[in-house]
Protein backbone atom coordinates (compact mmCIF):
# COMPACT_ATOMS: atom_id res chain seq x y z
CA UNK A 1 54.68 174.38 28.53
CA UNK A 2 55.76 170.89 27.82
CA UNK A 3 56.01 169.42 24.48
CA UNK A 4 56.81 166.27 26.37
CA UNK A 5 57.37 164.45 29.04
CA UNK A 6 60.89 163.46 30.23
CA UNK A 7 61.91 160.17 31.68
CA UNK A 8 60.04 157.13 32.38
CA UNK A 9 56.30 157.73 32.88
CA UNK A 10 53.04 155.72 33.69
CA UNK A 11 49.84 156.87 31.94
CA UNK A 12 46.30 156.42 33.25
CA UNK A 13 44.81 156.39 36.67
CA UNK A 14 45.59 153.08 37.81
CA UNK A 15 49.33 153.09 37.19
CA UNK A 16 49.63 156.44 38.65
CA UNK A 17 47.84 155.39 41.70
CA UNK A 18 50.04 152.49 41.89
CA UNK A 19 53.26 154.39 40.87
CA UNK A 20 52.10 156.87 44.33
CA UNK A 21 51.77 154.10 46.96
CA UNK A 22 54.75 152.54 45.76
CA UNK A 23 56.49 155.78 46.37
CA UNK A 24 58.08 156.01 42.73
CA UNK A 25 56.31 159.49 41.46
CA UNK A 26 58.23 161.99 41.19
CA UNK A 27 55.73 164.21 39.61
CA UNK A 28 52.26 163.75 38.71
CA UNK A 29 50.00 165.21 36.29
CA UNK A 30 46.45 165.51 36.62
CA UNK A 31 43.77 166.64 33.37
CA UNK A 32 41.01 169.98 34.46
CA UNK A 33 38.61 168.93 33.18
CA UNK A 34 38.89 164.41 34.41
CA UNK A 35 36.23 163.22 36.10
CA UNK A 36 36.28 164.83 39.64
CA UNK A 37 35.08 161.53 41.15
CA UNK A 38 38.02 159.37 39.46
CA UNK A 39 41.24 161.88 40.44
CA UNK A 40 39.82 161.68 44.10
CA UNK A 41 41.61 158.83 45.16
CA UNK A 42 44.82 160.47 43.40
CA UNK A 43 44.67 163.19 45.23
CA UNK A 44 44.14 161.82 48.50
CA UNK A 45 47.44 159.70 48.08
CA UNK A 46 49.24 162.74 46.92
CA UNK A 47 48.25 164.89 49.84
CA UNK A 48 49.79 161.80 51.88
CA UNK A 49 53.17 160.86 49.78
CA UNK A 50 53.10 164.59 48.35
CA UNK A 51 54.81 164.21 45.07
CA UNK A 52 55.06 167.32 43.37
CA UNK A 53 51.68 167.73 41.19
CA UNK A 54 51.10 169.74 37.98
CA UNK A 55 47.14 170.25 36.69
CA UNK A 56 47.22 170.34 32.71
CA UNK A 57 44.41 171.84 31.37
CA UNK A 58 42.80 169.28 29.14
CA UNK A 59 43.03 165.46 28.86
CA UNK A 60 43.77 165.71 25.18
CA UNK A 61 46.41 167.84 25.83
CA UNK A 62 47.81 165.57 28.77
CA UNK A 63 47.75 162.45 26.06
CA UNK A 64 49.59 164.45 23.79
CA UNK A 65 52.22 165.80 26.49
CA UNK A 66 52.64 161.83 27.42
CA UNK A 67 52.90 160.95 23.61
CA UNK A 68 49.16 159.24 22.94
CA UNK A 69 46.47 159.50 20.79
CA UNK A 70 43.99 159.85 23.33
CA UNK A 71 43.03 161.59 26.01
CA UNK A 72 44.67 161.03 29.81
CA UNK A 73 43.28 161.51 33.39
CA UNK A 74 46.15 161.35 35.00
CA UNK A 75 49.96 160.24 34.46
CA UNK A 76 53.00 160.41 36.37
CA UNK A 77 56.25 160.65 35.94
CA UNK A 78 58.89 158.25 38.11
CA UNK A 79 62.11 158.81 39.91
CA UNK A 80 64.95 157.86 38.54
């Protein structure tokens, strides 16, 4: 795995939502065990942009891999 995560990235689920309609994930990262109810709308826009998407399996781990101290839903990680 990861110890990090390259290049400019966007933490949380509102920035990654944004960072999907705005068509500037590249990849995006979603936690197991987050809220099924929150990642919804996340996955709907990724089934419609289709960025490539990676499941982590905890939210503390995805905060680590995006260099915070707490726990992440989702983040994403934008073209260049």
């Amino acid at each position: 795995m990861v110890n990090r995560l390259k290049g400019n990235k966007v933490v949380g689920l509102k920035q990654t939502v944004k960072a999907i309609k705005n068509s500037t994930a590249k990849t995006v990262y979603i936690a197991k065990d987050a809220d099924d109810k929150l990642i919804q709308s996340v996955k709907v826009l990724i089934e419609d942009n289709s960025p490539e998407l990676i499941y982590i399996d905890t939210m503390k781990e995805l905060g680590k891999l995006c260099g915070i101290d707490v726990g992440a839903a989702t983040a994403a990680v934008l073209k260049d």
